[in-house]
PDB file of N, CA and C in Angstrom:
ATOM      1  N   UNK A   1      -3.032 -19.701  13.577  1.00  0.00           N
ATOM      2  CA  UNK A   1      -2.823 -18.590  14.477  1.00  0.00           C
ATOM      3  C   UNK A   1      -3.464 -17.339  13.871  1.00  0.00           C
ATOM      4  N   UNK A   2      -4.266 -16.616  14.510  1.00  0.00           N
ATOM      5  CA  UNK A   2      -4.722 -15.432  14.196  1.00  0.00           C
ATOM      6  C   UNK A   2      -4.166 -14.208  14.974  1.00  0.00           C
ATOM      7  N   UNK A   3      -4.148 -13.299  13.864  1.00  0.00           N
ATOM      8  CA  UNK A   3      -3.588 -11.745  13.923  1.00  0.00           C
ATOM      9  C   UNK A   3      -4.762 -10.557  14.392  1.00  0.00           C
ATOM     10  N   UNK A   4      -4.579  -9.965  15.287  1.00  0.00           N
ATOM     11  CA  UNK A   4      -5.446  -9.131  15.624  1.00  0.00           C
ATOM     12  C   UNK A   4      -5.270  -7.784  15.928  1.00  0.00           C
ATOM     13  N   UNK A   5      -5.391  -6.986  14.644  1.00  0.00           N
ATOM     14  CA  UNK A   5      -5.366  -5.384  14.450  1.00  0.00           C
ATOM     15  C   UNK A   5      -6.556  -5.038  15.033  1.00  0.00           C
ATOM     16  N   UNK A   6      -6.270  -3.876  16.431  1.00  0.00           N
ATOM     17  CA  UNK A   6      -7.534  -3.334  16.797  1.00  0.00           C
ATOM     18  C   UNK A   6      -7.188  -1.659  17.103  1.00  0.00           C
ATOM     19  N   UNK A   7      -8.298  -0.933  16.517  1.00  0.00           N
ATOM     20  CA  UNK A   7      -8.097   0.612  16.813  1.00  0.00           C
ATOM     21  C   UNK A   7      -9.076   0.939  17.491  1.00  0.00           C
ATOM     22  N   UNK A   8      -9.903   1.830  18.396  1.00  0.00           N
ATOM     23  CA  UNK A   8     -11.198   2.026  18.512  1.00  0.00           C
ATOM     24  C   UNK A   8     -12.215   0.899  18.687  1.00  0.00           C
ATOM     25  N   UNK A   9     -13.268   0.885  17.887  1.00  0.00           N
ATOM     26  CA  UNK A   9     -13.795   0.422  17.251  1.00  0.00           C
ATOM     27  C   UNK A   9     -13.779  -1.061  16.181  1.00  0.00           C
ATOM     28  N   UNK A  10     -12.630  -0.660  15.697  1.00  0.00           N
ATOM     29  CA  UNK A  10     -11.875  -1.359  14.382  1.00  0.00           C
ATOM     30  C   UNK A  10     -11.105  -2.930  14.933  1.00  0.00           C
ATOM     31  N   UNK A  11     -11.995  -3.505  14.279  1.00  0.00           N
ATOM     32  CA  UNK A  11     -10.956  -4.799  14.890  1.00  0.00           C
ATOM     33  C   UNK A  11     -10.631  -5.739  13.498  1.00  0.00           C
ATOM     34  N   UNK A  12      -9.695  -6.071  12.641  1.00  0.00           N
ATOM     35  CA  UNK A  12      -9.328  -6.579  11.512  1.00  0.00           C
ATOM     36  C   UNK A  12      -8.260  -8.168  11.984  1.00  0.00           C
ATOM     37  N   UNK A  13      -8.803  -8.794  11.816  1.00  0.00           N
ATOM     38  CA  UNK A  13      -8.163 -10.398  12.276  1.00  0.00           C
ATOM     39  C   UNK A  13      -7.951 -11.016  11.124  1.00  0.00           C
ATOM     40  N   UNK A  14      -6.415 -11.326  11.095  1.00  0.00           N
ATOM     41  CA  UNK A  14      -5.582 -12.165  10.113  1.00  0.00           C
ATOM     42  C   UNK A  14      -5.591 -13.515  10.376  1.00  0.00           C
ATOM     43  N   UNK A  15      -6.041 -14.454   9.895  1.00  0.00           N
ATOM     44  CA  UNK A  15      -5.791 -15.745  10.288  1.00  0.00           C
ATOM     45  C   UNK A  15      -4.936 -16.028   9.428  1.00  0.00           C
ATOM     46  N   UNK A  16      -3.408 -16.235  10.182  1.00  0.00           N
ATOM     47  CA  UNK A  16      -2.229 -16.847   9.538  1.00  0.00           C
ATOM     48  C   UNK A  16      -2.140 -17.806   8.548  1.00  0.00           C
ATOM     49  N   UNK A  17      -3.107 -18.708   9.094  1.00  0.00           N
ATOM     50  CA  UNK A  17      -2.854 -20.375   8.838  1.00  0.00           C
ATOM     51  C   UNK A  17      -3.430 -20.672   7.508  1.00  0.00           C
ATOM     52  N   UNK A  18      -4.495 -19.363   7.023  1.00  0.00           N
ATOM     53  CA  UNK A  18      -5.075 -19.880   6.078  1.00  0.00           C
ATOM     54  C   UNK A  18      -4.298 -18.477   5.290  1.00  0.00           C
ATOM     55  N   UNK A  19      -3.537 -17.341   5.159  1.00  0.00           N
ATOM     56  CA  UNK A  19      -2.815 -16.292   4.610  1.00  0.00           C
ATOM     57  C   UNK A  19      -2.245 -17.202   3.789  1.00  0.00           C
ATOM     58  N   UNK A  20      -2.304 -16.605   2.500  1.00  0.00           N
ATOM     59  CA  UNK A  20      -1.192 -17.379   1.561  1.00  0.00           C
ATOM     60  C   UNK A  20      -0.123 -16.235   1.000  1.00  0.00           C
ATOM     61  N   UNK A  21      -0.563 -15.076   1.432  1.00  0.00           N
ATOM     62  CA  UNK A  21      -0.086 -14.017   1.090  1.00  0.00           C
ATOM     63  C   UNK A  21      -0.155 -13.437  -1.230  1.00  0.00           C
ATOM     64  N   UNK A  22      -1.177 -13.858  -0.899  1.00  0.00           N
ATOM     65  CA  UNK A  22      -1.825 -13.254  -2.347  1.00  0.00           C
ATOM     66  C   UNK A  22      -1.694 -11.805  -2.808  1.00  0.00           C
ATOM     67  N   UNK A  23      -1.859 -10.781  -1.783  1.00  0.00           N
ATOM     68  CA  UNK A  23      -2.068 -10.054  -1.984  1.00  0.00           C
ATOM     69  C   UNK A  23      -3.520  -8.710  -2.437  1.00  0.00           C
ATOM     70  N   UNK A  24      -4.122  -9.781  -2.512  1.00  0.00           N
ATOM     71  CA  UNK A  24      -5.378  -9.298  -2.813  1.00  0.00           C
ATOM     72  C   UNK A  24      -5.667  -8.300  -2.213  1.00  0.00           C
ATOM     73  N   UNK A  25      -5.571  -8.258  -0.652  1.00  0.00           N
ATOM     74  CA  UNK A  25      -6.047  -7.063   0.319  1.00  0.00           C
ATOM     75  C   UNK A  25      -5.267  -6.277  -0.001  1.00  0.00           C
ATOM     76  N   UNK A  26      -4.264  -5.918  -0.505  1.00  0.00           N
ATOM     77  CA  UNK A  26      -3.467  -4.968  -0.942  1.00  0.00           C
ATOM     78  C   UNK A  26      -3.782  -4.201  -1.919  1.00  0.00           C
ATOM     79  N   UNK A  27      -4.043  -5.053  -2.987  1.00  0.00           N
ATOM     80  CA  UNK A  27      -5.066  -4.164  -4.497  1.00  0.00           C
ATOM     81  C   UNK A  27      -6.109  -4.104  -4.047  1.00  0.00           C
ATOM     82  N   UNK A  28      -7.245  -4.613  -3.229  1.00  0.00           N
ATOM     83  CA  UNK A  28      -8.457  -3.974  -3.310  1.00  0.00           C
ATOM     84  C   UNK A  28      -8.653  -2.927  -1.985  1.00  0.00           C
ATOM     85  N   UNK A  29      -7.777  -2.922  -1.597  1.00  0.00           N
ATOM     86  CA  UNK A  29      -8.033  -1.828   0.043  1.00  0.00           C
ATOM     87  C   UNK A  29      -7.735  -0.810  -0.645  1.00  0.00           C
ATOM     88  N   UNK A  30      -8.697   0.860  -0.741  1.00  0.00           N
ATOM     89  CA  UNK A  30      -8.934   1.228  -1.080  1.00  0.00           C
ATOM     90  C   UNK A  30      -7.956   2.531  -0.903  1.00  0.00           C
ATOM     91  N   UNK A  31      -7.543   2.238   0.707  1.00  0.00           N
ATOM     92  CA  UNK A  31      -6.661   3.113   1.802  1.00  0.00           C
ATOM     93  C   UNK A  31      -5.847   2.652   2.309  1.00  0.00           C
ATOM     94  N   UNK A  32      -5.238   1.917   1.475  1.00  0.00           N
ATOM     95  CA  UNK A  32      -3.583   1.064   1.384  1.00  0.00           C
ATOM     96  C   UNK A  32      -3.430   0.687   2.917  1.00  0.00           C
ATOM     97  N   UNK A  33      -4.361   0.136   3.722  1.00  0.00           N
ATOM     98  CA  UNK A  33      -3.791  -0.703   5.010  1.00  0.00           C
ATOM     99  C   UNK A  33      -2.968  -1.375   4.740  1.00  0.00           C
ATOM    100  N   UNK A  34      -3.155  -2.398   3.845  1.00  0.00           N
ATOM    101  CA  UNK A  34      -2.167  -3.941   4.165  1.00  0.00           C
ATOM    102  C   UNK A  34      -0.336  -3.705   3.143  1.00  0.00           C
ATOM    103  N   UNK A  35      -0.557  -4.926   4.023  1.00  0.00           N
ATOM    104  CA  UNK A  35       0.951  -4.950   3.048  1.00  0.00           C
ATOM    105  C   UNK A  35       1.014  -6.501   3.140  1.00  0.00           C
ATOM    106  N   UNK A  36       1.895  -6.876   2.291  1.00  0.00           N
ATOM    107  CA  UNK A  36       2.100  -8.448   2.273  1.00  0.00           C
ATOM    108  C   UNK A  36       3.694  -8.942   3.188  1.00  0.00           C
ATOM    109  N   UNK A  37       4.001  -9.010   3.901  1.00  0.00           N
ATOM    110  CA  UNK A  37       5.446  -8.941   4.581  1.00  0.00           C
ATOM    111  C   UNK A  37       5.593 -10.652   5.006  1.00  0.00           C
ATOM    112  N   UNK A  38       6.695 -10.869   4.745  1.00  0.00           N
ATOM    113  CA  UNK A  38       7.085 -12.699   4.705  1.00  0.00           C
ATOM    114  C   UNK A  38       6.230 -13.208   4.015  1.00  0.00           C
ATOM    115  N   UNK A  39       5.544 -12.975   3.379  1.00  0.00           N
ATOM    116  CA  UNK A  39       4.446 -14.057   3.113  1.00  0.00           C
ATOM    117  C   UNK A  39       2.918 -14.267   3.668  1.00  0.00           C
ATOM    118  N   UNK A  40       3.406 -12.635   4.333  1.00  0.00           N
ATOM    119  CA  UNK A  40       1.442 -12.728   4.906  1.00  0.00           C
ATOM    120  C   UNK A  40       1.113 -11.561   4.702  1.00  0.00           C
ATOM    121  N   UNK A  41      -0.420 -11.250   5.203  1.00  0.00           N
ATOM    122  CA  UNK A  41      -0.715  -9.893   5.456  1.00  0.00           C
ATOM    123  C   UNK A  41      -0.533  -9.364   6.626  1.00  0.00           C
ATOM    124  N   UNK A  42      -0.437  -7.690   6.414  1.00  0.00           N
ATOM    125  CA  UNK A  42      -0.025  -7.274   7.865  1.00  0.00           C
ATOM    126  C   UNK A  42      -1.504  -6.047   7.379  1.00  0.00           C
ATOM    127  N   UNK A  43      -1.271  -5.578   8.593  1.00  0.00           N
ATOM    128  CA  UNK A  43      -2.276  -4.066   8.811  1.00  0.00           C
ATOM    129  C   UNK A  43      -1.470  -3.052   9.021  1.00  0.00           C
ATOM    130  N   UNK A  44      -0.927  -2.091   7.681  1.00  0.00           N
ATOM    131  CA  UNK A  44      -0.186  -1.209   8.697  1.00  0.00           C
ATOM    132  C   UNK A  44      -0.847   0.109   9.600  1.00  0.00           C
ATOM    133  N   UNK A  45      -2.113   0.223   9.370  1.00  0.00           N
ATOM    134  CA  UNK A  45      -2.433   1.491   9.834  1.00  0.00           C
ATOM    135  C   UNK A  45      -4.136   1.559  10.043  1.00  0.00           C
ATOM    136  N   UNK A  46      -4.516   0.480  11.151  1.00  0.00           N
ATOM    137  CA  UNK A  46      -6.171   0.154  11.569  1.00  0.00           C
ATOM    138  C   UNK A  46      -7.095   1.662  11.328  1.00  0.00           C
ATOM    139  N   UNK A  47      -6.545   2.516  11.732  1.00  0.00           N
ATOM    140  CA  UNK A  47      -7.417   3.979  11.978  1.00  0.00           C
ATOM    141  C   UNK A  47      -7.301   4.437  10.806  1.00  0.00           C
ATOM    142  N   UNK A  48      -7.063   4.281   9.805  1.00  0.00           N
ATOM    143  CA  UNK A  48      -7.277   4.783   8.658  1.00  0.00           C
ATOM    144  C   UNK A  48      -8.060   3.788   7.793  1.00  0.00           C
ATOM    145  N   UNK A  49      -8.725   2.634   8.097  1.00  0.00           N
ATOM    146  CA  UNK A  49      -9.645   1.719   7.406  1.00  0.00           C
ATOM    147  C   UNK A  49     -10.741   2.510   7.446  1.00  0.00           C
ATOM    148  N   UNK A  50     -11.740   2.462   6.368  1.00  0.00           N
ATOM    149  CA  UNK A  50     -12.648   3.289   6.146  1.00  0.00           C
ATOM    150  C   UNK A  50     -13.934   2.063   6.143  1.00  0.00           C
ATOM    151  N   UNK A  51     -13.896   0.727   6.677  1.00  0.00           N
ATOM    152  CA  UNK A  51     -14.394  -0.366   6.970  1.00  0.00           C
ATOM    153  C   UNK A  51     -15.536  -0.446   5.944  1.00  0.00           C
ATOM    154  N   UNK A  52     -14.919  -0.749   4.731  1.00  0.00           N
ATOM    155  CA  UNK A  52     -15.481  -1.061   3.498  1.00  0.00           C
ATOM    156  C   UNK A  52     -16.144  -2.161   3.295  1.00  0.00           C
ATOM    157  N   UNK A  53     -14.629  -2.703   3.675  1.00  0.00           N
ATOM    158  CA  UNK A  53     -14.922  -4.535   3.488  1.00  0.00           C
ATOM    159  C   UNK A  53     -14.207  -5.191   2.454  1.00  0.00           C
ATOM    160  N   UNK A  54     -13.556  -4.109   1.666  1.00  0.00           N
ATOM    161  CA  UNK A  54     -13.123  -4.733   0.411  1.00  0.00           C
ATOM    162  C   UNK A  54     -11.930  -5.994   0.529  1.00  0.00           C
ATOM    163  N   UNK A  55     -11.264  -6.112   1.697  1.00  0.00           N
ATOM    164  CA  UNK A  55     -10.237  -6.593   1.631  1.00  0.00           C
ATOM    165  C   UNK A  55     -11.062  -8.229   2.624  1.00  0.00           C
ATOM    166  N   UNK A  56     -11.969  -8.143   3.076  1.00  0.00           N
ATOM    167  CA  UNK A  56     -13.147  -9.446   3.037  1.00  0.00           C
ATOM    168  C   UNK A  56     -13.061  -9.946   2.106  1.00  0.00           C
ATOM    169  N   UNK A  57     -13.508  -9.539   1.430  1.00  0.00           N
ATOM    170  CA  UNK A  57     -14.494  -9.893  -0.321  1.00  0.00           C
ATOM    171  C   UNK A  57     -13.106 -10.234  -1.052  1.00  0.00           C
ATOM    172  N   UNK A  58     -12.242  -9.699  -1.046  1.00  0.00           N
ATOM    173  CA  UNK A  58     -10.974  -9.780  -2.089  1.00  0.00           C
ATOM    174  C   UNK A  58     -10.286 -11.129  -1.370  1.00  0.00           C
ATOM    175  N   UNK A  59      -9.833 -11.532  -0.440  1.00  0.00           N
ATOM    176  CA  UNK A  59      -9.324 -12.618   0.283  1.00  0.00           C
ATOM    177  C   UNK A  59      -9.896 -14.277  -0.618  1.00  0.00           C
ATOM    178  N   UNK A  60      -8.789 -14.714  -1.361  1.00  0.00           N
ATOM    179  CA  UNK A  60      -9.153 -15.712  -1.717  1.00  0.00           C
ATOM    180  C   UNK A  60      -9.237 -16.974  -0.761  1.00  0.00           C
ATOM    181  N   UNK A  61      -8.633 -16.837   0.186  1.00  0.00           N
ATOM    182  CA  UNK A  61      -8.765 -17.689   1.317  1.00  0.00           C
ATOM    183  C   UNK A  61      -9.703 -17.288   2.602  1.00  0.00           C
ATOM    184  N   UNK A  62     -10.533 -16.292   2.680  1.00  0.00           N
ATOM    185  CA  UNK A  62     -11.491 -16.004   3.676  1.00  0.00           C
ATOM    186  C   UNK A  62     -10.760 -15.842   5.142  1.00  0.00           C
ATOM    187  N   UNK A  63      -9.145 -15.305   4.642  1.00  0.00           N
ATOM    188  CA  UNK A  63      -8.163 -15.156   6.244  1.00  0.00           C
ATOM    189  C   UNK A  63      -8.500 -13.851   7.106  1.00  0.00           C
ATOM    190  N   UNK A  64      -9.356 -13.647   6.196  1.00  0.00           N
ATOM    191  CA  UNK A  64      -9.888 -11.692   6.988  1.00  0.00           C
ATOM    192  C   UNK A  64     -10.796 -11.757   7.523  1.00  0.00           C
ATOM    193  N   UNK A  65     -11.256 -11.375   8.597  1.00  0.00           N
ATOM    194  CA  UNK A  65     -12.396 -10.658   9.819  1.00  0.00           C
ATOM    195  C   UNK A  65     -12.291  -9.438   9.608  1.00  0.00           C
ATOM    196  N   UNK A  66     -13.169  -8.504   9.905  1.00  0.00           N
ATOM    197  CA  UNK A  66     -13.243  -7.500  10.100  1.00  0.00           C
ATOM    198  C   UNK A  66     -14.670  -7.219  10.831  1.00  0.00           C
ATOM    199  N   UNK A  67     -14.699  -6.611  12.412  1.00  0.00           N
ATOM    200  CA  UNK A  67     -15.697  -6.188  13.239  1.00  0.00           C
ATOM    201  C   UNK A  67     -17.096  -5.143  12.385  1.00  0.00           C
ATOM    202  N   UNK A  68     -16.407  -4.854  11.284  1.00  0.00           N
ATOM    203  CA  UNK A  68     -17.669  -3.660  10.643  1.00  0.00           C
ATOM    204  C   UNK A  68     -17.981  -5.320   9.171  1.00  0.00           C
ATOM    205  N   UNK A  69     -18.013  -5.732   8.936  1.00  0.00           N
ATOM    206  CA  UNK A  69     -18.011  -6.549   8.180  1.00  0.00           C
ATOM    207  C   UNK A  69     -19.198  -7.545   8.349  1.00  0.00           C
TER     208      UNK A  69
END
């Protein structure tokens, strides 16, 4: 199942199934979007992504999309 944070522009897609909830997007997002909640990632705040990418690249499971990416 995939998660789909969209602002504007901004579209950031969680794919559940492969979330292990690592955390990674959490230390490398630069502008503290994510959070890890139950065991996954969440987005708390799309309009403040500065669409880096870092939290792509950091995903040891490749559960992140991101539209600027």
């Amino acid at each position: 199942m995939k998660k789909e944070y969209k602002e504007g522009d901004i579209a950031i897609i969680i794919d559940l199934d492969k979330c292990i909830g690592s955390g990674e997007c959490v230390i490398a997002c630069p502008v503290e979007i994510f959070e890890v909640v139950d065991g996954k990632a969440i987005v708390k705040n799309v309009k403040e992504c500065i669409e880096c990418c870092a939290c792509v690249n950091a995903c040891p499971q490749n559960a992140i999309e991101h539209s600027s990416c």
